[in-house]
PDB file of N, CA and C in Angstrom:
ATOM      1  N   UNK A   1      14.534  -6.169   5.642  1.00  0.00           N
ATOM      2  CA  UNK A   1      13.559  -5.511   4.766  1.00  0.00           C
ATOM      3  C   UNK A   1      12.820  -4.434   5.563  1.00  0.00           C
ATOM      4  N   UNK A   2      12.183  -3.511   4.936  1.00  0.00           N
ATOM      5  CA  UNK A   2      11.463  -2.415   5.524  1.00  0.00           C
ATOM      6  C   UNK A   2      10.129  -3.006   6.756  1.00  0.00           C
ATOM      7  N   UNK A   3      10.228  -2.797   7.521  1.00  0.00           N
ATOM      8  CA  UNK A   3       8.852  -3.122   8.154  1.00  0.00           C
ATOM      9  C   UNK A   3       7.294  -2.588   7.774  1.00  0.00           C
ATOM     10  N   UNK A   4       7.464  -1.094   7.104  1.00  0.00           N
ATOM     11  CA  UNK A   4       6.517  -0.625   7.046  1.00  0.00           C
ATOM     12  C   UNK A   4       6.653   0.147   6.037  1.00  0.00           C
ATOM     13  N   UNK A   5       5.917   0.441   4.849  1.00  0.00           N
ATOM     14  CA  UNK A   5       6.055   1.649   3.749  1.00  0.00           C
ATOM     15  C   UNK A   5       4.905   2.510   4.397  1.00  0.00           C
ATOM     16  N   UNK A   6       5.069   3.684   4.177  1.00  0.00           N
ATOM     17  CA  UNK A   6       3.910   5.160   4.151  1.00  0.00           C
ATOM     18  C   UNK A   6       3.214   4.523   3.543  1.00  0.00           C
ATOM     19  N   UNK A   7       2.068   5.138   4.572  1.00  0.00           N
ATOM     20  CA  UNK A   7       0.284   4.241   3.745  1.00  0.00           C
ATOM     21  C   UNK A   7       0.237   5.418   2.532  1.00  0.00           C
ATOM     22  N   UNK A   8      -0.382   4.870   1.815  1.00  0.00           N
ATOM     23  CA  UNK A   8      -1.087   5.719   0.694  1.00  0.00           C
ATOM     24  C   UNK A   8      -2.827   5.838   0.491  1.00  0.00           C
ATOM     25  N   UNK A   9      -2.994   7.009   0.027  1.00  0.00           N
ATOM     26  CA  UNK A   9      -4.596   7.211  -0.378  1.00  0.00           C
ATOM     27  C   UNK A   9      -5.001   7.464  -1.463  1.00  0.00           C
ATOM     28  N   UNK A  10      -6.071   6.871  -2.063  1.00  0.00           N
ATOM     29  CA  UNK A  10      -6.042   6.567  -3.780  1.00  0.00           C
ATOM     30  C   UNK A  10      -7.419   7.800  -3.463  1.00  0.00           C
ATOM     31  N   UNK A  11      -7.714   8.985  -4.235  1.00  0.00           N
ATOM     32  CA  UNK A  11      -8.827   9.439  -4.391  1.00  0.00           C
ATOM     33  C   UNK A  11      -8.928   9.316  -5.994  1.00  0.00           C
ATOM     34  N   UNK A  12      -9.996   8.797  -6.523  1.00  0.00           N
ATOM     35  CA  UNK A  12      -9.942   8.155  -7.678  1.00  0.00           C
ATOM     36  C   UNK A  12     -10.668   9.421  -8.100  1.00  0.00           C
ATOM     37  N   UNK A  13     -11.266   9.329  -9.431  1.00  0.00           N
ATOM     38  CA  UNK A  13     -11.936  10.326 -10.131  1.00  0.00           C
ATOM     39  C   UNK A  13     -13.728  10.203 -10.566  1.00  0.00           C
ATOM     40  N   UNK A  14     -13.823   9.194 -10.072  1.00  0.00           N
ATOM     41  CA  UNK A  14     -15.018   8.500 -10.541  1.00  0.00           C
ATOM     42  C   UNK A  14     -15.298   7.775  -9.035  1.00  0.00           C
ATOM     43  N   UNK A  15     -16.845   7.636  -8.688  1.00  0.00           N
ATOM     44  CA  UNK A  15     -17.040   7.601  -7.226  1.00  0.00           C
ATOM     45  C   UNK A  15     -16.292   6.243  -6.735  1.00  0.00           C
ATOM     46  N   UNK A  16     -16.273   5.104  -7.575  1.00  0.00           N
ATOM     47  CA  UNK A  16     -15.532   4.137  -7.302  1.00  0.00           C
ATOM     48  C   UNK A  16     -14.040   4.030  -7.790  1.00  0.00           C
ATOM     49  N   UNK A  17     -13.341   3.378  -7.491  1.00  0.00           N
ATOM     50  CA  UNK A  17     -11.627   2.850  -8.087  1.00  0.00           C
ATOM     51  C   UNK A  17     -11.719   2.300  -9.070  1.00  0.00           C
ATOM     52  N   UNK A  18     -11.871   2.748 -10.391  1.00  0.00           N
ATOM     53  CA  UNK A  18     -12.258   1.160 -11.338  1.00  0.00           C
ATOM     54  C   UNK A  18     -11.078   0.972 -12.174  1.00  0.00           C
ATOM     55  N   UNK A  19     -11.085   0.496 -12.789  1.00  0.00           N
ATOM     56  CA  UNK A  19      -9.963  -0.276 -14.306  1.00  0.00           C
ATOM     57  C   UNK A  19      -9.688   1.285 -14.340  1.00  0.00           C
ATOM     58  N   UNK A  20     -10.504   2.187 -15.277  1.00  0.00           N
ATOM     59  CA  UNK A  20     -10.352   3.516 -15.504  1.00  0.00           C
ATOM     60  C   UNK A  20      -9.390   4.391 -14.572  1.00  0.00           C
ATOM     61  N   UNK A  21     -10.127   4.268 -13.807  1.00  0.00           N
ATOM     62  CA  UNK A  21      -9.349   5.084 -12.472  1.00  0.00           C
ATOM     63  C   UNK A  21      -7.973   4.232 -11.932  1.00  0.00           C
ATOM     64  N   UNK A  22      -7.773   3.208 -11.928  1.00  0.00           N
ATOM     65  CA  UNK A  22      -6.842   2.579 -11.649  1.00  0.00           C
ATOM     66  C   UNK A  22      -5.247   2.624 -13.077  1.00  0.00           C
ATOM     67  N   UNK A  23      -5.621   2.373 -14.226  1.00  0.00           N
ATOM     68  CA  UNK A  23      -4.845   2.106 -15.248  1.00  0.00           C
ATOM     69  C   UNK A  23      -4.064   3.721 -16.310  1.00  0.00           C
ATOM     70  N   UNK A  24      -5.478   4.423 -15.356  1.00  0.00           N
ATOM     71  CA  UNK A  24      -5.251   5.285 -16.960  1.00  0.00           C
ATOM     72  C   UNK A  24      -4.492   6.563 -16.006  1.00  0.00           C
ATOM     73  N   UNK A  25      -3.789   7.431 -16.712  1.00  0.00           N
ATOM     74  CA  UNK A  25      -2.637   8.680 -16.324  1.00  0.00           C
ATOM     75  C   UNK A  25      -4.342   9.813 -15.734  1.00  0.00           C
ATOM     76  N   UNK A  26      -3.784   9.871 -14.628  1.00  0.00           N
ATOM     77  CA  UNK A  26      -4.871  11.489 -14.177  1.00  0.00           C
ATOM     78  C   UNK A  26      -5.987  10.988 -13.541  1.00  0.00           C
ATOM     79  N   UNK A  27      -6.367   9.695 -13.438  1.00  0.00           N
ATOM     80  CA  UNK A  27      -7.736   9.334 -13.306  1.00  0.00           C
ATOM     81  C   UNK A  27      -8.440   9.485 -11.366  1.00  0.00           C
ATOM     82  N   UNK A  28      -6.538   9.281 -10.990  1.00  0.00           N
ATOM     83  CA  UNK A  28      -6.268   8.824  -9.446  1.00  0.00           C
ATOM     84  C   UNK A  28      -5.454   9.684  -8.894  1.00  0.00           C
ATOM     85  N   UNK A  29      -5.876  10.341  -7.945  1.00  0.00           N
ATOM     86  CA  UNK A  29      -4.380  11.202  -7.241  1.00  0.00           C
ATOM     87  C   UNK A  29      -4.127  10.298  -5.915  1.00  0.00           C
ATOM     88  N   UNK A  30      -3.298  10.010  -6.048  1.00  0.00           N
ATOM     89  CA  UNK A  30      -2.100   9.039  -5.179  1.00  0.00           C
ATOM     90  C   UNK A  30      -1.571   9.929  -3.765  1.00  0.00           C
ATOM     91  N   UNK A  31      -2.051   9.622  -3.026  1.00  0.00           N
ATOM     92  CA  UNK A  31      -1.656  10.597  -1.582  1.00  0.00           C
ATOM     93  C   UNK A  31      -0.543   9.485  -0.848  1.00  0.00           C
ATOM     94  N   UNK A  32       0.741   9.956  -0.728  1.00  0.00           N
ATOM     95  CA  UNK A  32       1.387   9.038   0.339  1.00  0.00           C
ATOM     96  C   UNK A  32       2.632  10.685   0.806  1.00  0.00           C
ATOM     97  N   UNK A  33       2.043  10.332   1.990  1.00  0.00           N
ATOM     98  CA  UNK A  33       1.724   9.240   3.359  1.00  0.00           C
ATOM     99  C   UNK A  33       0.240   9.741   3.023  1.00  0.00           C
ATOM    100  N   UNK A  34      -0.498   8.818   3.735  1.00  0.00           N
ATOM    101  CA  UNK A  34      -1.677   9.528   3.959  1.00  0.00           C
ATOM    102  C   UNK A  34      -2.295  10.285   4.689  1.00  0.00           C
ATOM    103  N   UNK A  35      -3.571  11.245   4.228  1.00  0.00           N
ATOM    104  CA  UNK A  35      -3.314  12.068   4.836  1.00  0.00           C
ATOM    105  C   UNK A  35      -4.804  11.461   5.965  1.00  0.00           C
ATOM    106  N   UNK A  36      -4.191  10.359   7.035  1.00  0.00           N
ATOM    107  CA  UNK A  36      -5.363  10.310   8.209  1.00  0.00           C
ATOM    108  C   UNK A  36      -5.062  10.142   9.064  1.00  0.00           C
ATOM    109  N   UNK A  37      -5.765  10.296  10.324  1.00  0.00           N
ATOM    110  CA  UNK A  37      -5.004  10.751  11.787  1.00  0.00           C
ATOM    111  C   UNK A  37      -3.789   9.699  12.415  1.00  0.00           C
ATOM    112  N   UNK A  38      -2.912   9.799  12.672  1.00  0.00           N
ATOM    113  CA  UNK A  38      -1.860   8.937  13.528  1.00  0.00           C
ATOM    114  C   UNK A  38      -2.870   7.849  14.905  1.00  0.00           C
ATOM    115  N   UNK A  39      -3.810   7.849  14.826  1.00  0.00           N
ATOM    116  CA  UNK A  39      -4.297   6.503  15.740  1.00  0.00           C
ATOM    117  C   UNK A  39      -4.840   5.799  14.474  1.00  0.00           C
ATOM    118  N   UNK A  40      -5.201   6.066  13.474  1.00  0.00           N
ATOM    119  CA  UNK A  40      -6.248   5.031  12.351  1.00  0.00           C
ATOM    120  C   UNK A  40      -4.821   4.584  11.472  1.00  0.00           C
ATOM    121  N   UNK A  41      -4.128   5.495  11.878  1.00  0.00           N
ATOM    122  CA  UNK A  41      -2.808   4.798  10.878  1.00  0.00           C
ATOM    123  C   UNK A  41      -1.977   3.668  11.910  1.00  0.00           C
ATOM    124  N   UNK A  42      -2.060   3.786  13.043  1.00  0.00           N
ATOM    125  CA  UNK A  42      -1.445   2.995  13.758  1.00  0.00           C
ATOM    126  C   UNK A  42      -2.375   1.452  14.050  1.00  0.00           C
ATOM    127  N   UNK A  43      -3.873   2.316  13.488  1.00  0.00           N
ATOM    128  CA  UNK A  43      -4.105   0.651  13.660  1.00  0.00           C
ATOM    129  C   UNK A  43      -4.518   0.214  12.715  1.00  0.00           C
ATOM    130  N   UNK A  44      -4.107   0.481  11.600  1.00  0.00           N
ATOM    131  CA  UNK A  44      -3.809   0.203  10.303  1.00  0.00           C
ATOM    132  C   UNK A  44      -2.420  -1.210  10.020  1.00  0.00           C
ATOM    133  N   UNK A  45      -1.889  -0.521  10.712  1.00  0.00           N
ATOM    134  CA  UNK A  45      -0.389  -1.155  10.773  1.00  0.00           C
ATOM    135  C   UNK A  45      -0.666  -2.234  11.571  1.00  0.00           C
ATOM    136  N   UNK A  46      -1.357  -2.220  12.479  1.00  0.00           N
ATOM    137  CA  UNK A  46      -1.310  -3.178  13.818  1.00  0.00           C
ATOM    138  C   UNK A  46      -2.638  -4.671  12.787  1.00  0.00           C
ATOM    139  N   UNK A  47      -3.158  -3.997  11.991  1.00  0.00           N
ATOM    140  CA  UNK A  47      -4.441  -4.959  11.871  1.00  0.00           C
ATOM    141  C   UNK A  47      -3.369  -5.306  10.390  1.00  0.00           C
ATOM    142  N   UNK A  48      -2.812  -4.614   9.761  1.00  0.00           N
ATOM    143  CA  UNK A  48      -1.823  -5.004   8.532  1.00  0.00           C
ATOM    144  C   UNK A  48      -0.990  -6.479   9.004  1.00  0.00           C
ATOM    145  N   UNK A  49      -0.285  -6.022   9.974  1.00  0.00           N
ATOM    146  CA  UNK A  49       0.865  -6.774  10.490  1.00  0.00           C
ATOM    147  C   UNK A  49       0.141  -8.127  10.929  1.00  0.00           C
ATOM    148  N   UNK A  50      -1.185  -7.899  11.458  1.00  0.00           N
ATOM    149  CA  UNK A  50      -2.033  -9.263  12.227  1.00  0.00           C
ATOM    150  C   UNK A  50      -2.495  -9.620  10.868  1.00  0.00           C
ATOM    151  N   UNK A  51      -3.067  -9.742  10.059  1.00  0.00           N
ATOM    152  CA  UNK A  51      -3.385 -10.276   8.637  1.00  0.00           C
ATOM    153  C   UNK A  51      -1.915 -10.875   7.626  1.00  0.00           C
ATOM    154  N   UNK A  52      -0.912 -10.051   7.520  1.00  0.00           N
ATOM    155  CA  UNK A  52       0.198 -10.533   6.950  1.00  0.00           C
ATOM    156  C   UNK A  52       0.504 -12.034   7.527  1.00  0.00           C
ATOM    157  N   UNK A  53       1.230 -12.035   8.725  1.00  0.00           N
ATOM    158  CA  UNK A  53       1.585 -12.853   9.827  1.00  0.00           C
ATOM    159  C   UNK A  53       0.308 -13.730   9.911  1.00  0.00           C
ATOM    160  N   UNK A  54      -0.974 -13.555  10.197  1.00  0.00           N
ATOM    161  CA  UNK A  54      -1.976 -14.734  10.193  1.00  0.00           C
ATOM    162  C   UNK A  54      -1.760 -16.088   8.804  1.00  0.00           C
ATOM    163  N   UNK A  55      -1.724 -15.248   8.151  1.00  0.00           N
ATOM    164  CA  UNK A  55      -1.911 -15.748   6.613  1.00  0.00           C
ATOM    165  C   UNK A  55      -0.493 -16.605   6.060  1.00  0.00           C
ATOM    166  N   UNK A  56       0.634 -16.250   6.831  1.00  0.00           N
ATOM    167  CA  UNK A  56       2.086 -17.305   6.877  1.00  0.00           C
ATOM    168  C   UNK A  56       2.708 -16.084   5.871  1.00  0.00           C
ATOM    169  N   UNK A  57       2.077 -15.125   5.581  1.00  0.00           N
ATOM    170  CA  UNK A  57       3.278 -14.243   4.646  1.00  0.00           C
ATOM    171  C   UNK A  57       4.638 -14.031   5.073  1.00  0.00           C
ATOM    172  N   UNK A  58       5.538 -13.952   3.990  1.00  0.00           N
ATOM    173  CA  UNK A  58       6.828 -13.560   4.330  1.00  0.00           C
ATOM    174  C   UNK A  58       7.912 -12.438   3.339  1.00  0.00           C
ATOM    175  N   UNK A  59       8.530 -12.276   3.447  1.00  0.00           N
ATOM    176  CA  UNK A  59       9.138 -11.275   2.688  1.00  0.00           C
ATOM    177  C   UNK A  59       8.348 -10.043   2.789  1.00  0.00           C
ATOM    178  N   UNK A  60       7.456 -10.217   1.771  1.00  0.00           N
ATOM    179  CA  UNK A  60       6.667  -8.425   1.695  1.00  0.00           C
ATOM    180  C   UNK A  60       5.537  -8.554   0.520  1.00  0.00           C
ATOM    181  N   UNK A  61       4.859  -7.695   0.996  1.00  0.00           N
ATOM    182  CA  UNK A  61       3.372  -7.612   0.624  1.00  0.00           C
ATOM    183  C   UNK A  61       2.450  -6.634   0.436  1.00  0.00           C
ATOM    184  N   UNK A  62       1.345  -6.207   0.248  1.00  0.00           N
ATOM    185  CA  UNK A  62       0.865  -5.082   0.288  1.00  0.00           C
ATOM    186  C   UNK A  62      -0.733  -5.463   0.849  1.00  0.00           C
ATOM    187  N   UNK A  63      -1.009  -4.741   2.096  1.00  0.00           N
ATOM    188  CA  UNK A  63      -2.423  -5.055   2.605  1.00  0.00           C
ATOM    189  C   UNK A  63      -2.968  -3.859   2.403  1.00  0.00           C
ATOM    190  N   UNK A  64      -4.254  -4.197   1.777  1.00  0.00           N
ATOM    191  CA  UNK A  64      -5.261  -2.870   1.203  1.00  0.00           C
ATOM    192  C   UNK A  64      -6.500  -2.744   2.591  1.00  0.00           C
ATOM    193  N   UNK A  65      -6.611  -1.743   2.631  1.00  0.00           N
ATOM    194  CA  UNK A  65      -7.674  -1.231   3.834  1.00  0.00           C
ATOM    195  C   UNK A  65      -8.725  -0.369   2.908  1.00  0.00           C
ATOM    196  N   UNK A  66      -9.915  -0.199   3.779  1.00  0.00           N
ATOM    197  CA  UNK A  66     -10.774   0.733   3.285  1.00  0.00           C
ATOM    198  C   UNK A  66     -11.438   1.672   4.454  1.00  0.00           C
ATOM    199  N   UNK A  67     -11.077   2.542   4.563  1.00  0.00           N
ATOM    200  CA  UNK A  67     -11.291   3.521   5.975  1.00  0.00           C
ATOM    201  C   UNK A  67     -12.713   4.027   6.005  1.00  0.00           C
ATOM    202  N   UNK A  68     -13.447   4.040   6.838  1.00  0.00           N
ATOM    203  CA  UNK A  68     -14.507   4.380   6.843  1.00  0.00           C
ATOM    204  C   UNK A  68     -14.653   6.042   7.126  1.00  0.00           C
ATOM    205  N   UNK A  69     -15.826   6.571   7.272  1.00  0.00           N
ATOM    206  CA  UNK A  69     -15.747   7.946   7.388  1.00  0.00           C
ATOM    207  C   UNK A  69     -15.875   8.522   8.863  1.00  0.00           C
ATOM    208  N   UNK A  70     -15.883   7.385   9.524  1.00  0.00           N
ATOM    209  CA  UNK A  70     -15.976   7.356  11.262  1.00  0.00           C
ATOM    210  C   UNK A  70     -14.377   6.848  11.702  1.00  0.00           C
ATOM    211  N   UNK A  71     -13.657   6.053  10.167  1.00  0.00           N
ATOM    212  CA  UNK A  71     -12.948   6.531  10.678  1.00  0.00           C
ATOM    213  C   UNK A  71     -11.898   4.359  11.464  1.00  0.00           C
ATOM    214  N   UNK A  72     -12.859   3.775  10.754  1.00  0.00           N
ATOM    215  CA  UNK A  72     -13.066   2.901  11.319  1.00  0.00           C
ATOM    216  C   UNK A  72     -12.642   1.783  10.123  1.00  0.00           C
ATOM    217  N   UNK A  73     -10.976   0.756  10.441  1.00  0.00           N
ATOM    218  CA  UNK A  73     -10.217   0.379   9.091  1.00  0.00           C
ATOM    219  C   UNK A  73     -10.686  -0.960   8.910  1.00  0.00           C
ATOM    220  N   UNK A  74     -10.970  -1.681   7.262  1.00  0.00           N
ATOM    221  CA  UNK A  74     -11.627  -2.865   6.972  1.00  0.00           C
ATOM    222  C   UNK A  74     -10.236  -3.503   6.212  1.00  0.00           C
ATOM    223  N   UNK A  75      -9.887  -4.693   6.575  1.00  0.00           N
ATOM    224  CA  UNK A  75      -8.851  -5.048   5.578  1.00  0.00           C
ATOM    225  C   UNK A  75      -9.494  -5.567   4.631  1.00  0.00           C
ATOM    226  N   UNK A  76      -9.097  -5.750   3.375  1.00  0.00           N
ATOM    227  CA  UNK A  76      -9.931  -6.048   2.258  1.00  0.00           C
ATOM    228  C   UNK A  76      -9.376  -7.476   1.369  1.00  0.00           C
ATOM    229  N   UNK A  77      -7.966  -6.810   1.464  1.00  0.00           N
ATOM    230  CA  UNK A  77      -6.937  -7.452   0.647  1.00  0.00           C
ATOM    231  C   UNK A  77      -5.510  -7.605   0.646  1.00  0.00           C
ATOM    232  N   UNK A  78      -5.251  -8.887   0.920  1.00  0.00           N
ATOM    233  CA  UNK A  78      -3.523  -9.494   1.074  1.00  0.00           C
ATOM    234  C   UNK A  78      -3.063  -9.751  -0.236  1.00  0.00           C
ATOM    235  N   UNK A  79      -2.200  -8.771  -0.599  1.00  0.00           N
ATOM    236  CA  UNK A  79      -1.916  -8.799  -2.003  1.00  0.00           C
ATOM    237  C   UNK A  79       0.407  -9.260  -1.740  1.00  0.00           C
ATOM    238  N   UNK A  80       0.609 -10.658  -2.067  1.00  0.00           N
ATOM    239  CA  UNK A  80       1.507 -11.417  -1.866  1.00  0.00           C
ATOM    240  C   UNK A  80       2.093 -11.230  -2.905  1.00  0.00           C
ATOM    241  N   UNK A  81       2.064 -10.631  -3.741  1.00  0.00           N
ATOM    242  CA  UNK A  81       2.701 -10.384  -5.088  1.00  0.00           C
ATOM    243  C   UNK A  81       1.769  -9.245  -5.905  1.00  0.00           C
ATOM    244  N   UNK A  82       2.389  -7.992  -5.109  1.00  0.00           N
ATOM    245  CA  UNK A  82       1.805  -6.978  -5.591  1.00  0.00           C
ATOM    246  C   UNK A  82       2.192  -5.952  -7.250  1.00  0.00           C
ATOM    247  N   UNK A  83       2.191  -5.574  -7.886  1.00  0.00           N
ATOM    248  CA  UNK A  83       2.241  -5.085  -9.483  1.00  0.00           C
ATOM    249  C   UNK A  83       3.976  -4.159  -9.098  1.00  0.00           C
ATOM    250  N   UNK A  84       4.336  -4.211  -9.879  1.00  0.00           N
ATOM    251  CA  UNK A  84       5.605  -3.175 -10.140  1.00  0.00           C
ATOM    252  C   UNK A  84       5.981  -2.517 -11.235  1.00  0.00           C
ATOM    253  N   UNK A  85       4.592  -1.476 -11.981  1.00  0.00           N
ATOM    254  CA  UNK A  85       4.349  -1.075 -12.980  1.00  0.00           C
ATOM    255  C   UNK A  85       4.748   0.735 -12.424  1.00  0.00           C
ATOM    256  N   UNK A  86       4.260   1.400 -13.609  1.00  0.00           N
ATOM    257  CA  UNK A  86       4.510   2.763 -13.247  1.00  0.00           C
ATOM    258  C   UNK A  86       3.280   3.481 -12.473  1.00  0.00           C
ATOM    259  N   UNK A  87       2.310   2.352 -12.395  1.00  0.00           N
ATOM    260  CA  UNK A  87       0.842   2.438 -11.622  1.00  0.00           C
ATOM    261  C   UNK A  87       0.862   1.619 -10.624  1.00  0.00           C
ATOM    262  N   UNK A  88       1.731   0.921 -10.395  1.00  0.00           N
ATOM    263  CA  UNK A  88       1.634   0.037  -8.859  1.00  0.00           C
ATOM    264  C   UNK A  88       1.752   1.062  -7.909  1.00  0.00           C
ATOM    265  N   UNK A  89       1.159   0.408  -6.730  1.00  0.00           N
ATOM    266  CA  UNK A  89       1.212   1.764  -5.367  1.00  0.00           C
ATOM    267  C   UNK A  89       2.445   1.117  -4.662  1.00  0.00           C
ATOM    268  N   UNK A  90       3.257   0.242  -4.426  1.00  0.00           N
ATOM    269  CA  UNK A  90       4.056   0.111  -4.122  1.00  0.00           C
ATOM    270  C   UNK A  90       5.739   0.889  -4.115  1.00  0.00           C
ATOM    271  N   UNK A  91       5.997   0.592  -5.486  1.00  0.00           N
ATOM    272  CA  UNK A  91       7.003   1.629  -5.931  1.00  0.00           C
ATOM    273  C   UNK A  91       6.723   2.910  -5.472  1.00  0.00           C
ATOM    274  N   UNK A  92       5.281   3.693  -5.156  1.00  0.00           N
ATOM    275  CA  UNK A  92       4.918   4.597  -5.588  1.00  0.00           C
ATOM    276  C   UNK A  92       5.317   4.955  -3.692  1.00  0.00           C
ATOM    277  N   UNK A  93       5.026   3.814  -2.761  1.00  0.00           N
ATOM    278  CA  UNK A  93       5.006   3.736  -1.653  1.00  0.00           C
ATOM    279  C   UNK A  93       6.249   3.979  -0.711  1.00  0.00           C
ATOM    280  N   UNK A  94       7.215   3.333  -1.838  1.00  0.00           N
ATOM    281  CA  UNK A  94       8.845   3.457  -1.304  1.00  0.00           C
ATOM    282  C   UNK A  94       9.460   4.576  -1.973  1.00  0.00           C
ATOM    283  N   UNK A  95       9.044   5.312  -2.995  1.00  0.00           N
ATOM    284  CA  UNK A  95       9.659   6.226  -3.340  1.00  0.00           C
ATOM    285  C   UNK A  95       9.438   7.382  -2.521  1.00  0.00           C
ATOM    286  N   UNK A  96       8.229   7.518  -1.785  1.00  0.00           N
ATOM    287  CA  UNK A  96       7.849   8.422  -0.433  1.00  0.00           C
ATOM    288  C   UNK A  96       9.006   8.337   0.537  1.00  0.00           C
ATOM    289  N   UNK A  97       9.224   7.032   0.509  1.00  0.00           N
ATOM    290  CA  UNK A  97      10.458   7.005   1.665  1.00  0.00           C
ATOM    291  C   UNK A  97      11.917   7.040   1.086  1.00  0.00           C
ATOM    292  N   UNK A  98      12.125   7.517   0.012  1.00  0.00           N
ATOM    293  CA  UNK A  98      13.002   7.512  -0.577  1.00  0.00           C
ATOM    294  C   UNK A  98      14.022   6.710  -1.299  1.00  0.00           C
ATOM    295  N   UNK A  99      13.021   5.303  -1.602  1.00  0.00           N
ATOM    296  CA  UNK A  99      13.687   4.005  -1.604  1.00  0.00           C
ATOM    297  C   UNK A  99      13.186   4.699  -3.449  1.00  0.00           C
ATOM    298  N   UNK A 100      14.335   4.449  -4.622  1.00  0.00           N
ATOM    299  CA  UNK A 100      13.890   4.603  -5.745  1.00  0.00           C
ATOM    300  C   UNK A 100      13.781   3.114  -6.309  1.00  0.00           C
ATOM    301  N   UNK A 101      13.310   2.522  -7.362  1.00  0.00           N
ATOM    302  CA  UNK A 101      12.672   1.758  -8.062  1.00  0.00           C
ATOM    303  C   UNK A 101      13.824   0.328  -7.935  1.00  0.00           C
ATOM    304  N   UNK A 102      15.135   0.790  -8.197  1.00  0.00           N
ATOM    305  CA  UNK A 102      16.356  -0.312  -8.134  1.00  0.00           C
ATOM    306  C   UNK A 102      16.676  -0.485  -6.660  1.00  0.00           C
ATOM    307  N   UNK A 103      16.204  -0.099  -5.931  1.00  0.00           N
ATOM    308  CA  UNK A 103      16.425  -0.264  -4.356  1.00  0.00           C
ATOM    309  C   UNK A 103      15.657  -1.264  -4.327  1.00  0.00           C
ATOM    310  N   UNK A 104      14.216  -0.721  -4.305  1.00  0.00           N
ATOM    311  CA  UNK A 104      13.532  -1.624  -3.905  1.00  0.00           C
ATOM    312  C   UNK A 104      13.361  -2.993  -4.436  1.00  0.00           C
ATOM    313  N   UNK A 105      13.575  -3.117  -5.875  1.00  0.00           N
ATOM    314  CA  UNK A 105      13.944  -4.209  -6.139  1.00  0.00           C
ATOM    315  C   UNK A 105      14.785  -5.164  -5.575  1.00  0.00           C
ATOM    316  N   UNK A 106      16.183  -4.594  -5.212  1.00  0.00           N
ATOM    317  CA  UNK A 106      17.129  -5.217  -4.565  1.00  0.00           C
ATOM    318  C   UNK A 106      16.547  -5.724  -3.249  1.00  0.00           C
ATOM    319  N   UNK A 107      16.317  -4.701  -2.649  1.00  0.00           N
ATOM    320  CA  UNK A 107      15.718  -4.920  -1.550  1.00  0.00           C
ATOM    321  C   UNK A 107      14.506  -6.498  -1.325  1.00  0.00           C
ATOM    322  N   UNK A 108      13.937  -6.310  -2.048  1.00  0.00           N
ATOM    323  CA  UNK A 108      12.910  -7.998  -2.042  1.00  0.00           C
ATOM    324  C   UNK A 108      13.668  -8.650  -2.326  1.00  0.00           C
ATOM    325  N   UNK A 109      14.847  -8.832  -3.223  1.00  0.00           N
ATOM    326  CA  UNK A 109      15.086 -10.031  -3.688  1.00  0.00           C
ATOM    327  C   UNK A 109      16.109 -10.590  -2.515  1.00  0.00           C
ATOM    328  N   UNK A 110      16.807  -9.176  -1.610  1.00  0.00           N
ATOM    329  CA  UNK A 110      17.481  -9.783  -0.675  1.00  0.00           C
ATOM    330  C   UNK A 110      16.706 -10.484   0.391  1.00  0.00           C
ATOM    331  N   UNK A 111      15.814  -9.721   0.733  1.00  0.00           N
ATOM    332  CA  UNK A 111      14.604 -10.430   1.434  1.00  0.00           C
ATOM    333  C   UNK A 111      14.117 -12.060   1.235  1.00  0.00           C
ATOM    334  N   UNK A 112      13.825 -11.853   0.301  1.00  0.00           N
ATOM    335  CA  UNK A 112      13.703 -13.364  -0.341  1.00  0.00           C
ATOM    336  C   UNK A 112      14.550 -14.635  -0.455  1.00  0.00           C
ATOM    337  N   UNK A 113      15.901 -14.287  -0.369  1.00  0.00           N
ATOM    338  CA  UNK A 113      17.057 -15.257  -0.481  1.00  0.00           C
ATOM    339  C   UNK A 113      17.125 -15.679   0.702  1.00  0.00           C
TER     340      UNK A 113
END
């Protein structure tokens, strides 16, 4: 399975992420990869990978961060069964890397077996 998808950056439309901003077409512009410096992304990954692995995860997952403006990453959320809608950030995550929608499917379920 992939080790790592391109982080993504949600700039929502409304000062917070809400239902609105999350559900509805236009509300969110979806940045992947993201656009923040190669050390906050690397320890992004490094504090991702230590939270996945702490927690006994396996297969694949999606860990949510919240970056500060110094710059400085909070994990928030171990999401073990993340959405696979036309609004999930996942799909949205592998299609950056060129994995399209039936890949990635395949892809977990081989993972999983």
């Amino acid at each position: 399975m992939i080790k790592y998808l391109p982080l993504l950056e949600i700039k929502p439309k409304h000062e917070l992420y809400d239902y609105e901003c999350k559900y509805t077409d236009g509300m969110s512009e979806y940045i992947v990869p993201a656009n923040i410096d190669v050390e906050i992304e690397a320890e992004v990954k490094k504090q991702a990978k230590l939270a996945f692995e702490s927690l006994g995860c396996k297969d694949y997952g999606r860990i949510d961060f919240r970056v500060t403006d110094q710059g400085v990453p909070y994990c928030f959320e171990v999401n073990t069964l993340p959405g696979m809608t036309s609004h999930s950030l996942v799909p949205k995550m592998a299609k950056a890397s060129g994995i399209e929608f039936e890949e990635l499917v395949d892809l977990i379920i081989e993972s999983s077996l």
